[in-house]
C-alpha atoms as a PDB file:
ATOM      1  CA  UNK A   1      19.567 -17.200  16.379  1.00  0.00           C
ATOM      2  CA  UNK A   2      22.318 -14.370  15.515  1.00  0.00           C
ATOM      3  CA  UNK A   3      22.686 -11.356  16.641  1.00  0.00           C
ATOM      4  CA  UNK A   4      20.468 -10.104  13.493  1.00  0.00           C
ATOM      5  CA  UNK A   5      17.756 -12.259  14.321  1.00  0.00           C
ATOM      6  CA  UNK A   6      17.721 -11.341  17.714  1.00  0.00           C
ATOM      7  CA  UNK A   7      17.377  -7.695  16.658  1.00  0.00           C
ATOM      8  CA  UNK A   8      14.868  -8.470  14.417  1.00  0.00           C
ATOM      9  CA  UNK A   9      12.905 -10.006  16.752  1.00  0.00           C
ATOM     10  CA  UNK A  10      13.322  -7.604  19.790  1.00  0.00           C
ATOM     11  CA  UNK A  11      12.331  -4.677  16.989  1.00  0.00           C
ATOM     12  CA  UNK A  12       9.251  -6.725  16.318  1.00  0.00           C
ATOM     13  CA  UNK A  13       8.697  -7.395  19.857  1.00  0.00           C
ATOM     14  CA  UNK A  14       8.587  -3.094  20.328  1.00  0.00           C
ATOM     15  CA  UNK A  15       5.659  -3.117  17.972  1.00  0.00           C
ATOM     16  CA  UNK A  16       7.520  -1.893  14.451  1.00  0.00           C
ATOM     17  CA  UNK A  17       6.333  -2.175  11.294  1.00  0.00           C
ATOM     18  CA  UNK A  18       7.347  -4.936   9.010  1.00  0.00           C
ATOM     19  CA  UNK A  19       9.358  -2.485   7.208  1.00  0.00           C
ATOM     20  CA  UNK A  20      11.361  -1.168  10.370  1.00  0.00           C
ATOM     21  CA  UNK A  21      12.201  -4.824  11.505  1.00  0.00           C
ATOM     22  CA  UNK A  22      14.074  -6.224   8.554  1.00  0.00           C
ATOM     23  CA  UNK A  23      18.074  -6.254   8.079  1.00  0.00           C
ATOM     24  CA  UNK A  24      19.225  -2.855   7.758  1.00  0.00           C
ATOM     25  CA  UNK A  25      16.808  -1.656  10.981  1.00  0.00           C
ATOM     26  CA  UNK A  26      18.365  -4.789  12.883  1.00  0.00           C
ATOM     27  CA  UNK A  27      21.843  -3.738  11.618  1.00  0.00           C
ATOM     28  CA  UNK A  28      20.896  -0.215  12.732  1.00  0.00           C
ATOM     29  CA  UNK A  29      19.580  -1.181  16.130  1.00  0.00           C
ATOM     30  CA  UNK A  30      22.699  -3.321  16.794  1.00  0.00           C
ATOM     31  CA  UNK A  31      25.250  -0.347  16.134  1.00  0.00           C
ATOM     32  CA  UNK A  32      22.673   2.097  18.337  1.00  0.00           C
ATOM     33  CA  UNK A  33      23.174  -1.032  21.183  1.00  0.00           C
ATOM     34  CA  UNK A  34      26.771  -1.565  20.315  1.00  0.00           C
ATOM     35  CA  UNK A  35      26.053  -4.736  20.200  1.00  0.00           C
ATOM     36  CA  UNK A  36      28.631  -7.351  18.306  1.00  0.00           C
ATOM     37  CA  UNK A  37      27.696 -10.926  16.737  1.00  0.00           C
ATOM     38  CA  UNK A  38      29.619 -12.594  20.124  1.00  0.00           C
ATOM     39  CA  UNK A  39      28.126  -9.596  23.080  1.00  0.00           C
ATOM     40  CA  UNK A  40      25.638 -10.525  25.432  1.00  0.00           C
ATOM     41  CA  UNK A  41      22.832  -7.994  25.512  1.00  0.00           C
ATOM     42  CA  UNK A  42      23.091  -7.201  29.102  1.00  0.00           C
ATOM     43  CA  UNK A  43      26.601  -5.458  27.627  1.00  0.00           C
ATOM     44  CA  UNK A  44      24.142  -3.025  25.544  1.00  0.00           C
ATOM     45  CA  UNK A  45      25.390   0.883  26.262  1.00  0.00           C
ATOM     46  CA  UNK A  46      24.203   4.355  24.697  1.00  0.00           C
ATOM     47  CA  UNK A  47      26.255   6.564  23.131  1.00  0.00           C
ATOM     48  CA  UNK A  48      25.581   8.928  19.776  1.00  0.00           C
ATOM     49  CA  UNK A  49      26.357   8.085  16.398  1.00  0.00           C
ATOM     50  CA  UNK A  50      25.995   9.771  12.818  1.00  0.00           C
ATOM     51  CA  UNK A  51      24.960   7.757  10.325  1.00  0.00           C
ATOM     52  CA  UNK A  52      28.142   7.151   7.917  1.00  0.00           C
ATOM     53  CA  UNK A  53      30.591   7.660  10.571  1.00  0.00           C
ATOM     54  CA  UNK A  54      29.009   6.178  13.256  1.00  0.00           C
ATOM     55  CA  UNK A  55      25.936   3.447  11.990  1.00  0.00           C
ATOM     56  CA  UNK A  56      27.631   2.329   8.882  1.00  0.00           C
ATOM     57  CA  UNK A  57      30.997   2.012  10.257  1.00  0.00           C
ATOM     58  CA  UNK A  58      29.763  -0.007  13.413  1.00  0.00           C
ATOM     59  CA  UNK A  59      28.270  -2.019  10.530  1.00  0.00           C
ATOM     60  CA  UNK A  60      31.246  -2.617   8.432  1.00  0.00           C
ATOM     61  CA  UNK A  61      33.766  -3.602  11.503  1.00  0.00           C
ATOM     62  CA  UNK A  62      31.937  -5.379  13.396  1.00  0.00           C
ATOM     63  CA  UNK A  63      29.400  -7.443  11.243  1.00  0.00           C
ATOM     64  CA  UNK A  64      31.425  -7.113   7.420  1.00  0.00           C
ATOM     65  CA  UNK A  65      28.519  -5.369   6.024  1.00  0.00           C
ATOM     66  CA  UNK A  66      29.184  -3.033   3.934  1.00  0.00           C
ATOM     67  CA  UNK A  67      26.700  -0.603   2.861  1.00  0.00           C
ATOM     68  CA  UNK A  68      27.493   1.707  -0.497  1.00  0.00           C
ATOM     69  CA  UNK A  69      27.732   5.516   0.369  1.00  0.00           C
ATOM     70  CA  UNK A  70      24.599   6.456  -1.027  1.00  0.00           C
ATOM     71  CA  UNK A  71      22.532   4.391   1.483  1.00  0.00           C
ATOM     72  CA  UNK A  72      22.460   6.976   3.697  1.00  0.00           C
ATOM     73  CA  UNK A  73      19.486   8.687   3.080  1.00  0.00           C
ATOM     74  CA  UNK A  74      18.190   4.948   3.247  1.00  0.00           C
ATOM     75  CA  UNK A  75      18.903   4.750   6.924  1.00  0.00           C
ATOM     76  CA  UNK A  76      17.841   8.264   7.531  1.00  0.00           C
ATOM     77  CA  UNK A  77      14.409   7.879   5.715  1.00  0.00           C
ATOM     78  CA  UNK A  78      13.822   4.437   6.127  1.00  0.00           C
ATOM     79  CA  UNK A  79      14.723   3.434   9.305  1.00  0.00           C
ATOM     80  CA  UNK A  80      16.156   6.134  11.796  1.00  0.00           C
ATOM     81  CA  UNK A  81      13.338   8.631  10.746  1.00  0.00           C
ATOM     82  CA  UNK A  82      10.643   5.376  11.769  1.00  0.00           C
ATOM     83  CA  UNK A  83      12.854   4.767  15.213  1.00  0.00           C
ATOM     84  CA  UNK A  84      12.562   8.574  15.974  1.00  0.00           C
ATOM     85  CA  UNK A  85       9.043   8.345  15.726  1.00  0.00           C
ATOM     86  CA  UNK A  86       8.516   4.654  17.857  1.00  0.00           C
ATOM     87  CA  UNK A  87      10.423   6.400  20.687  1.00  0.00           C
ATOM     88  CA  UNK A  88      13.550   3.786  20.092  1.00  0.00           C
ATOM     89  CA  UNK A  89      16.055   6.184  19.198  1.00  0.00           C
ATOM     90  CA  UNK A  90      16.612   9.533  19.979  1.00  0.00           C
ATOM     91  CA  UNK A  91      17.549  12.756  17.529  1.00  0.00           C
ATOM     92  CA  UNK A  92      20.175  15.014  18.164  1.00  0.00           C
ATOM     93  CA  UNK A  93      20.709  14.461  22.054  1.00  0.00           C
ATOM     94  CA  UNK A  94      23.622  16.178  22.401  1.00  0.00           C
ATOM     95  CA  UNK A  95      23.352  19.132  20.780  1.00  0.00           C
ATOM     96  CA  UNK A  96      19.012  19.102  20.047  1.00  0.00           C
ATOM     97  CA  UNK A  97      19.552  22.589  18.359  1.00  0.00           C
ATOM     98  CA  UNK A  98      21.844  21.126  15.194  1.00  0.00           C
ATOM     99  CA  UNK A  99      20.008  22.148  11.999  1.00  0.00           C
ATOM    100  CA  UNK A 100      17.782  19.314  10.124  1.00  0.00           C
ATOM    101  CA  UNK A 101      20.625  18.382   7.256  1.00  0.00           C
ATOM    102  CA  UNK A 102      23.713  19.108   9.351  1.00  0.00           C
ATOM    103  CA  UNK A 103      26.513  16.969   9.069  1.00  0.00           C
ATOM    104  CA  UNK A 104      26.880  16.704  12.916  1.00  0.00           C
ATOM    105  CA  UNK A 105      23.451  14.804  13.285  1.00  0.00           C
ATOM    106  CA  UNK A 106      23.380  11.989  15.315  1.00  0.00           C
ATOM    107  CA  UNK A 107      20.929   9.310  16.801  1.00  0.00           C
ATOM    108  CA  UNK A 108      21.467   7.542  20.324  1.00  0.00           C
ATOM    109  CA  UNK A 109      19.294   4.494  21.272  1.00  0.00           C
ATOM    110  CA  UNK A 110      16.423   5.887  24.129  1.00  0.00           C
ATOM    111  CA  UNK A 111      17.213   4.872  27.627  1.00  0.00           C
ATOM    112  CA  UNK A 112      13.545   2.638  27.603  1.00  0.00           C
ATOM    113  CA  UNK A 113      14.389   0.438  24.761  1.00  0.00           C
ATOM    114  CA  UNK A 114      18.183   0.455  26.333  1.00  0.00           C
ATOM    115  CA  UNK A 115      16.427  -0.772  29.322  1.00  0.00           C
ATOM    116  CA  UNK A 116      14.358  -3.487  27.157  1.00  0.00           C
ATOM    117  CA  UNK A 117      17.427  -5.312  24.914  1.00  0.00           C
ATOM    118  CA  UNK A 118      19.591  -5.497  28.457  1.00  0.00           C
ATOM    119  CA  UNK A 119      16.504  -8.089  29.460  1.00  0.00           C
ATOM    120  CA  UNK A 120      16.607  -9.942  25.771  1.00  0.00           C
ATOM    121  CA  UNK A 121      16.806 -13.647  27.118  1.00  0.00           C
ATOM    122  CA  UNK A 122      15.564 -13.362  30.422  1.00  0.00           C
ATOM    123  CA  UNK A 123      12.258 -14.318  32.196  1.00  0.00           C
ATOM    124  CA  UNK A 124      11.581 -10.245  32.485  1.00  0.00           C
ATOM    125  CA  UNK A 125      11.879  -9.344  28.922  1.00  0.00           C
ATOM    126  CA  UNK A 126       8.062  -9.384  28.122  1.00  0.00           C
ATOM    127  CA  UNK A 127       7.478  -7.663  31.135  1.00  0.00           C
ATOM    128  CA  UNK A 128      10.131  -4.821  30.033  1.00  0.00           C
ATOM    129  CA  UNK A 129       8.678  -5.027  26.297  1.00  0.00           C
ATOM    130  CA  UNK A 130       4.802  -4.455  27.673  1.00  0.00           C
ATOM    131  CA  UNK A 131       5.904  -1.373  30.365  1.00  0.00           C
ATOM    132  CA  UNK A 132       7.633  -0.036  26.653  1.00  0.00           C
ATOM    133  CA  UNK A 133       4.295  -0.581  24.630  1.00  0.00           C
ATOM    134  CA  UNK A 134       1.472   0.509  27.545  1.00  0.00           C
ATOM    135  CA  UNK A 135       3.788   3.946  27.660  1.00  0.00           C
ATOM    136  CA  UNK A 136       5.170   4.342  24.016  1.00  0.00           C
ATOM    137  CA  UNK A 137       2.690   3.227  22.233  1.00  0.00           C
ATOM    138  CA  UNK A 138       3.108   0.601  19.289  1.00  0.00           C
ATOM    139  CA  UNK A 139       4.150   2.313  15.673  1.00  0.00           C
ATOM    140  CA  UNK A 140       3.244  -0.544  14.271  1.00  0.00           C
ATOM    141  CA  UNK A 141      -0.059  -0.629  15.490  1.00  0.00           C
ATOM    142  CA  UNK A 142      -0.223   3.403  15.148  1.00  0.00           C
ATOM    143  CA  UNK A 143       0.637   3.391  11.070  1.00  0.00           C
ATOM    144  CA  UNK A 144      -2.356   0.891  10.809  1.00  0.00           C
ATOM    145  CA  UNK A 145      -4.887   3.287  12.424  1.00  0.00           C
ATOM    146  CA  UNK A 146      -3.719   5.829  10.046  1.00  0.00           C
ATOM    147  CA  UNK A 147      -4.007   3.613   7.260  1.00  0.00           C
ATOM    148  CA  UNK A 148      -7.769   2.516   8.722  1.00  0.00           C
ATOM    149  CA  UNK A 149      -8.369   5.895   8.889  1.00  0.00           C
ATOM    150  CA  UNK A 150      -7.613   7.392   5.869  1.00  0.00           C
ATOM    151  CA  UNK A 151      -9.295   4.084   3.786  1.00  0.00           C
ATOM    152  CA  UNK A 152     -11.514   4.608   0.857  1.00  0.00           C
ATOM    153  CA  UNK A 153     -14.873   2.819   1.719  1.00  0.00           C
ATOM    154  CA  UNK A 154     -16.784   0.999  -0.819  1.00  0.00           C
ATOM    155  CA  UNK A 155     -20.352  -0.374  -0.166  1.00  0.00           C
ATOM    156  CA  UNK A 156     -20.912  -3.262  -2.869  1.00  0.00           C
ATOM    157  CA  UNK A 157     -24.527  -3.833  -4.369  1.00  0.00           C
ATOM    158  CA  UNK A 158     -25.192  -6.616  -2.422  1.00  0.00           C
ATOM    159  CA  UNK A 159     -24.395  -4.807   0.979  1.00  0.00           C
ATOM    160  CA  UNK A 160     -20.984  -5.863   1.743  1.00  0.00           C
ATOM    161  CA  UNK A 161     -18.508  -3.021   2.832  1.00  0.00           C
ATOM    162  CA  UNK A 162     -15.232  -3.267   1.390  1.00  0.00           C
ATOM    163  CA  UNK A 163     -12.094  -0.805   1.927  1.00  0.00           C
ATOM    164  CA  UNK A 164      -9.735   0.221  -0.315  1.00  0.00           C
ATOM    165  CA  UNK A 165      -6.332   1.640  -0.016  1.00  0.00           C
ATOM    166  CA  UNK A 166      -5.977   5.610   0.104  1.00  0.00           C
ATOM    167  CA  UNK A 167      -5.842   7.020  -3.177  1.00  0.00           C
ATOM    168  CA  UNK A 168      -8.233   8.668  -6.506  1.00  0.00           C
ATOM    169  CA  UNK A 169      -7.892   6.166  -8.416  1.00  0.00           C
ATOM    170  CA  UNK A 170      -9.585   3.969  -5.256  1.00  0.00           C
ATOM    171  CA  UNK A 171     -12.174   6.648  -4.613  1.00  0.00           C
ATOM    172  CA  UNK A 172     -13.250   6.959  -8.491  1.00  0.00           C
ATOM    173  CA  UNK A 173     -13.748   3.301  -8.416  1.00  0.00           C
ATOM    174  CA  UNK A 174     -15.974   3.813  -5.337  1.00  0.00           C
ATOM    175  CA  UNK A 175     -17.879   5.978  -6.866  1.00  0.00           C
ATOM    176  CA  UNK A 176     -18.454   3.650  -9.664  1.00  0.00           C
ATOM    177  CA  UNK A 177     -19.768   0.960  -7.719  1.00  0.00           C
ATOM    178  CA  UNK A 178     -22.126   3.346  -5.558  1.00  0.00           C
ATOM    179  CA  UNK A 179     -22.663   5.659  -7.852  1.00  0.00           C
ATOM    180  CA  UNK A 180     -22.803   4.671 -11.550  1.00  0.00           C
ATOM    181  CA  UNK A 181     -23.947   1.190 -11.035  1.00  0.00           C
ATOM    182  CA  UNK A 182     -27.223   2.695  -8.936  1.00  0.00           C
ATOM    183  CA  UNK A 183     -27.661   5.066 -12.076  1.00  0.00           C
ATOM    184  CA  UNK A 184     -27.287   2.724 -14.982  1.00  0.00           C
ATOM    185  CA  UNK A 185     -27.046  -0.731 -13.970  1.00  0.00           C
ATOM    186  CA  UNK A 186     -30.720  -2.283 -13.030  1.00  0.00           C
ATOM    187  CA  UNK A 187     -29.779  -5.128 -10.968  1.00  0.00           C
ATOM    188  CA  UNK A 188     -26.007  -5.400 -10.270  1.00  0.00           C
ATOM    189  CA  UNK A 189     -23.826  -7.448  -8.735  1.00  0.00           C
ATOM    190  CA  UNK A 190     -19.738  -6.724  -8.069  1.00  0.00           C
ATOM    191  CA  UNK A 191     -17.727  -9.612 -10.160  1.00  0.00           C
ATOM    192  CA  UNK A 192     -14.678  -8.025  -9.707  1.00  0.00           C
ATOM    193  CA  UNK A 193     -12.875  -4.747  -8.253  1.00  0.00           C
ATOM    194  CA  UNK A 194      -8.928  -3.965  -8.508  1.00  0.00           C
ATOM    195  CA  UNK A 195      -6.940  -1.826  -5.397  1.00  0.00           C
ATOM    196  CA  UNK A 196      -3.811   0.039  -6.273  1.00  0.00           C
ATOM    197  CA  UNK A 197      -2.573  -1.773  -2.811  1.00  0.00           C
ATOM    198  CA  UNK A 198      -3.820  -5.279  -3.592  1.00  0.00           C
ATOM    199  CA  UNK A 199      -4.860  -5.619  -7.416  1.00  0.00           C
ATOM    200  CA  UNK A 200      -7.568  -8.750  -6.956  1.00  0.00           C
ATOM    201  CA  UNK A 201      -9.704  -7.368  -3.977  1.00  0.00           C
ATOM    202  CA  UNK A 202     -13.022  -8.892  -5.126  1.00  0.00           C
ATOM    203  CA  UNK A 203     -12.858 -11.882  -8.071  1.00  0.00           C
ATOM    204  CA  UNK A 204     -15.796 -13.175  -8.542  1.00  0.00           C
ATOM    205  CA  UNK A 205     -13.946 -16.417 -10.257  1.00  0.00           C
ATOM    206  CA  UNK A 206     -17.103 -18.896 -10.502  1.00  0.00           C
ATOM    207  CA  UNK A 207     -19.185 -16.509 -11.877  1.00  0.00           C
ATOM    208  CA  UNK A 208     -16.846 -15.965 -14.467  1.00  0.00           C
ATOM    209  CA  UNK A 209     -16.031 -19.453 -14.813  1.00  0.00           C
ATOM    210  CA  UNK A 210     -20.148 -19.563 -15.912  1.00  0.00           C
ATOM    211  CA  UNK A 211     -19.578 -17.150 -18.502  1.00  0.00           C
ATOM    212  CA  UNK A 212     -16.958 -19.310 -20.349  1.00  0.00           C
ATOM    213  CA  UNK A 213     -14.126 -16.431 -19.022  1.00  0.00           C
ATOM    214  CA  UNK A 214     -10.983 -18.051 -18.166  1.00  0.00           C
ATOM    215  CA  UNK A 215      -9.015 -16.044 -15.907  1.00  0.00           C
ATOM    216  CA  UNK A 216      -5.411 -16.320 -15.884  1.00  0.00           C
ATOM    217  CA  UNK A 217      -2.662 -14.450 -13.723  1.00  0.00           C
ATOM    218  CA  UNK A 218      -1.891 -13.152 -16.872  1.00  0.00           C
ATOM    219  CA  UNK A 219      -5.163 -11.800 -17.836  1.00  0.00           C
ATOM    220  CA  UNK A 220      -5.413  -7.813 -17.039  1.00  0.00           C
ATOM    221  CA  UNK A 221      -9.249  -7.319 -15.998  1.00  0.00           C
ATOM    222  CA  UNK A 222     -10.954  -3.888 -16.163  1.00  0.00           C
ATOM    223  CA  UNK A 223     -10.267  -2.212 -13.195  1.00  0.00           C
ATOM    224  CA  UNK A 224     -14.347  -2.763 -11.978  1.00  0.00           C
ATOM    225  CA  UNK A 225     -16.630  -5.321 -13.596  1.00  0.00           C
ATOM    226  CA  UNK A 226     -20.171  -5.202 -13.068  1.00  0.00           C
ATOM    227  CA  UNK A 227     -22.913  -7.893 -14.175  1.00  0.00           C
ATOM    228  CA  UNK A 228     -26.372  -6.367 -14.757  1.00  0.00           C
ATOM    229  CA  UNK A 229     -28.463  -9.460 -13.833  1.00  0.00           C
ATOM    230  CA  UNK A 230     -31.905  -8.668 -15.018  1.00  0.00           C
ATOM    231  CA  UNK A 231     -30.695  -7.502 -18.661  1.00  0.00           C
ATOM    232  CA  UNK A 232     -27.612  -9.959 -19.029  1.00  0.00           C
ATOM    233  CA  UNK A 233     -25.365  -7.307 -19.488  1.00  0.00           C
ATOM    234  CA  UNK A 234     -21.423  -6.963 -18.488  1.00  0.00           C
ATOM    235  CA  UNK A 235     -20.110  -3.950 -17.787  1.00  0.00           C
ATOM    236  CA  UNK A 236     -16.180  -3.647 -18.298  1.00  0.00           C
ATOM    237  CA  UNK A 237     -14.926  -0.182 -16.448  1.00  0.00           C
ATOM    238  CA  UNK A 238     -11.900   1.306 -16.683  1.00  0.00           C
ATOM    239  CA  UNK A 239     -11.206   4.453 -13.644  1.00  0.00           C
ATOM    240  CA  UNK A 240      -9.182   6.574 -15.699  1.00  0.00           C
ATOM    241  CA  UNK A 241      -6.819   8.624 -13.358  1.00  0.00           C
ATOM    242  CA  UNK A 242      -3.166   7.280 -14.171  1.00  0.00           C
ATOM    243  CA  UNK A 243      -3.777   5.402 -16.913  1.00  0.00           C
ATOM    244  CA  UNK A 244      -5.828   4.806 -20.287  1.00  0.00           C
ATOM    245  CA  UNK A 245      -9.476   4.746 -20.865  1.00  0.00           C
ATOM    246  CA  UNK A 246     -11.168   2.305 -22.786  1.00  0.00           C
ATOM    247  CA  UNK A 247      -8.985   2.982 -26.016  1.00  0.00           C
ATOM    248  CA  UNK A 248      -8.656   0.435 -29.386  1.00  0.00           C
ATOM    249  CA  UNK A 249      -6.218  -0.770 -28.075  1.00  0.00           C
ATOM    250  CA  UNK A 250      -7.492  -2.063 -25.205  1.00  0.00           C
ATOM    251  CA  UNK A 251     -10.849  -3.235 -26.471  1.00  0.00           C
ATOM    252  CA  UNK A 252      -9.100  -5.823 -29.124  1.00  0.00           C
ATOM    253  CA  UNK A 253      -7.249  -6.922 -25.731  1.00  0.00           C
ATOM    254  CA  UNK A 254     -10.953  -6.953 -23.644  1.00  0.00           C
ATOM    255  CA  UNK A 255     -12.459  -8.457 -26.699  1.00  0.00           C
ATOM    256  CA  UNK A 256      -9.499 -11.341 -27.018  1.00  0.00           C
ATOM    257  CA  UNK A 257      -9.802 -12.534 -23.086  1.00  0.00           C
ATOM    258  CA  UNK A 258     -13.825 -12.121 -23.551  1.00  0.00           C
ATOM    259  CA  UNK A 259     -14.095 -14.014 -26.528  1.00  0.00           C
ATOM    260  CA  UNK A 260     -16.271 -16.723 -25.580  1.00  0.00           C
ATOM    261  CA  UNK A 261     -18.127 -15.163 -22.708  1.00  0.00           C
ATOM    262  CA  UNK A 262     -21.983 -15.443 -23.217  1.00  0.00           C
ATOM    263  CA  UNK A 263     -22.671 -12.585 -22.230  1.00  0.00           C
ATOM    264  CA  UNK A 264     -23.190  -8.486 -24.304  1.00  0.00           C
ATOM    265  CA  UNK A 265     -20.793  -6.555 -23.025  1.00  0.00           C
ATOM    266  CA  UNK A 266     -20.333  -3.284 -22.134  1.00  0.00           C
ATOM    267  CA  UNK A 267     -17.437  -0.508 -22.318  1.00  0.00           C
ATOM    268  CA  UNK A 268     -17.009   2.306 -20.183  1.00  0.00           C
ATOM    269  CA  UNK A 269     -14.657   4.583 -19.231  1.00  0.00           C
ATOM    270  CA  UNK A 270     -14.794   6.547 -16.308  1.00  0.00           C
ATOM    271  CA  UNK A 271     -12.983  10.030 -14.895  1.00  0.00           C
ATOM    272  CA  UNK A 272     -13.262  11.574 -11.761  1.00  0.00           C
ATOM    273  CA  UNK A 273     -13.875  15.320 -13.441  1.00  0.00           C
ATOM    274  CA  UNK A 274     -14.239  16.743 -17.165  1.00  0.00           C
ATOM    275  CA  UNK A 275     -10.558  18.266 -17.177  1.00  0.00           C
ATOM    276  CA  UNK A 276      -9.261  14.055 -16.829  1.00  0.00           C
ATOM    277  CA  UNK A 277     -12.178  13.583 -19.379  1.00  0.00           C
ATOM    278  CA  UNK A 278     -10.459  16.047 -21.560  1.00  0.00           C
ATOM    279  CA  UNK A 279      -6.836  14.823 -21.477  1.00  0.00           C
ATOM    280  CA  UNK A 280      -8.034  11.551 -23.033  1.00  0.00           C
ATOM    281  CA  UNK A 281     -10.859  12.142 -25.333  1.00  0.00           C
ATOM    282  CA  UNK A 282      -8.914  11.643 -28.292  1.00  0.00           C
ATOM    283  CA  UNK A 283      -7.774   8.233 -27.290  1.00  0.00           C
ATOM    284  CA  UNK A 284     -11.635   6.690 -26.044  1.00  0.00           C
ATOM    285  CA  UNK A 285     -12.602   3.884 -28.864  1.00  0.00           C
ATOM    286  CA  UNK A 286     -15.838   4.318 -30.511  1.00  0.00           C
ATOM    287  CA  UNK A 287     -18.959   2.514 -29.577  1.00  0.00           C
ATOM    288  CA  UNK A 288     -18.184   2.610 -25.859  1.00  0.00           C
ATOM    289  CA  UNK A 289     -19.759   4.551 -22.863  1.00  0.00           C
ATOM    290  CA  UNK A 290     -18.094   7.402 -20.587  1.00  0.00           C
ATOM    291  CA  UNK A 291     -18.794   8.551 -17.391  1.00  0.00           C
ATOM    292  CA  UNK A 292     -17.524  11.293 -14.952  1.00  0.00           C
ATOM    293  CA  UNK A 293     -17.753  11.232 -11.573  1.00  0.00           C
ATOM    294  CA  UNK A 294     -18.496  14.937 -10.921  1.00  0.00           C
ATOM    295  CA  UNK A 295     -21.248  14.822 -13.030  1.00  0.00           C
ATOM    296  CA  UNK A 296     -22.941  11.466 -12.142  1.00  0.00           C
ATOM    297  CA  UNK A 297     -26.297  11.916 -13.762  1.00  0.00           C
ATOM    298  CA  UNK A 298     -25.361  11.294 -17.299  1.00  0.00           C
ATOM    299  CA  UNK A 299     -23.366   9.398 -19.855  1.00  0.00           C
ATOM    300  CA  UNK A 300     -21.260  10.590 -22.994  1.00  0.00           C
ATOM    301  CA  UNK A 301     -21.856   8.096 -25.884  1.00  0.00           C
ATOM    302  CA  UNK A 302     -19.018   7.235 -27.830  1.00  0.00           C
ATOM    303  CA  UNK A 303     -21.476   5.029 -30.256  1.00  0.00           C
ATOM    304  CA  UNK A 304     -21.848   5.642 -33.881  1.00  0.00           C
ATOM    305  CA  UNK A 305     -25.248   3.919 -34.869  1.00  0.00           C
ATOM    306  CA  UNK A 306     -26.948   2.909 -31.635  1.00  0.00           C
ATOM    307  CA  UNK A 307     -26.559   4.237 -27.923  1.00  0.00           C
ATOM    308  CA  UNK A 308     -26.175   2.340 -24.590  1.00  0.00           C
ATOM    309  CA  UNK A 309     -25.718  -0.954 -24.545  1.00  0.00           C
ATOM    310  CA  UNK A 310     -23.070  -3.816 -25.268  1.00  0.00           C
ATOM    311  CA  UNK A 311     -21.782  -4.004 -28.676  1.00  0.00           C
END
């Protein structure tokens, strides 16, 4: 491996995220080690650095990398900020009382990870890596419990618990499954159900297979679809809280990806609150359903000649 590889892999080894262990952190980790392509890592040293000055330079000379001036804040946000945090690198040794956007600010590698990359290669490395980790901590491992802990849960009619990413848009679509579907759907089951972080969380794909709907990686479902099984129903939702409800527009689309499914279908557009009901009432299509959130109890029907049901 090179020298980047081995940085990437001694980052990963200190328990950083995915984003903290790719080629700029290595790159950053090297200059913080002053650590060339051809050094041994027993040769790794502290010693403070800026970021253009210091980092970037270190970069350029001794690896040919040049990085554009205005990646600065890239290394300060992205990666230095993170190492801060993970206990690799330390802020401001010499001089801890520098204000936050002086230009004197400087980062110095922390004498436990120096400690760790002099033992890169040896029999004692784990054992240097796992003393860091039992008394640091892992960030890696601490951004995940923050992300577990701050997940939108999402029990499914059939019982399954499901979590989605933080977020309104992921709790209004909770609150359509748990909510809306107990209200006004008599015997549901979850075919599909979007997250902003991962768009196909639940696809039901044989079940729409059944109903003569041919998904593509095209296609753009509904953000929540919901099959009423006792009155053959489907129930297209859209959780309106960045972008469009259930508009002309996007029923000719619905209608055109739906067109042979054997089943009546169903509209809706759902907000979290009246005020996000308010913002888009002029663009809802006629003949579909809406339903806010904050008011769970009822439904606003867009219909002209007949109320709830599929058109």
């Amino acid at each position: 491996m090179n020298k980047i590889e081995e940085a990437q892999e001694i980052l990963e080894d200190l328990g950083m995220p995915r984003a903290q262990s790719n080629e700029i952190s290595a790159y950053t980790f090297l200059a913080l080690c002053g650590i060339s392509e051809n050094d041994k890592w027993n040769k790794a040293y502290r010693r403070s650095l800026t970021i253009t000055k210091g980092i970037m330079t270190f970069i350029y000379e001794k690896y040919e990398k040049e990085y554009a001036p205005n990646t600065r804040e890239t290394f300060r946000r992205q990666v230095l900020h993170q190492f801060v945090q993970a206990r690799v690198a330390d802020y401001n040794p010499d001089n801890p009382e520098l204000p936050t956007n002086s230009p004197k600010a400087h980062y110095a590698i922390t004498d436990p990870v120096l400690a760790v990359a002099k033992y890169y290669g040896k029999k004692s490395y784990m054992k240097k890596v796992d003393d860091f980790i039992k008394r640091q901590g892992s960030l890696r491992d601490k951004y995940s419990g923050e992300r577990k802990l701050h997940k939108v849960p999402v029990k499914s009619p059939d019982g399954s618990i499901w979590e989605l990413s933080p977020g309104k848009h992921n709790i209004l679509q909770a609150d359509i499954v748990e909510e809306f579907a107990s209200r006004f759907i008599e015997s549901p089951q979850l075919l599909y159900l979007g997250d902003t972080a991962k768009k196909n969380m639940i696809v039901a794909k044989d079940m729409f297979k059944e109903m003569n709907v041919n998904l593509t990686e095209h296609d753009k479902l509904p953000d929540v679809v919901i099959l009423d099984k006792k009155r053959n129903w489907l129930f297209l939702i859209e959780a309106v809280t960045f972008h469009g409800p259930m508009s002309p527009k996007r029923i000719i689309e619905l209608k055109k990806m739906f067109d042979n499914c054997n089943i009546g279908i169903v509209f809706v557009s759902a907000f979290p609150n009246f005020t996000e009901f308010k913002r888009h009432s002029n663009e809802i299509a006629w003949e579909t359903e809406v339903w806010i959130s904050e008011n769970p109890d009822h439904l606003i029907h867009y219909n002209g000649d007949r109320f709830y049901g599929p058109r």
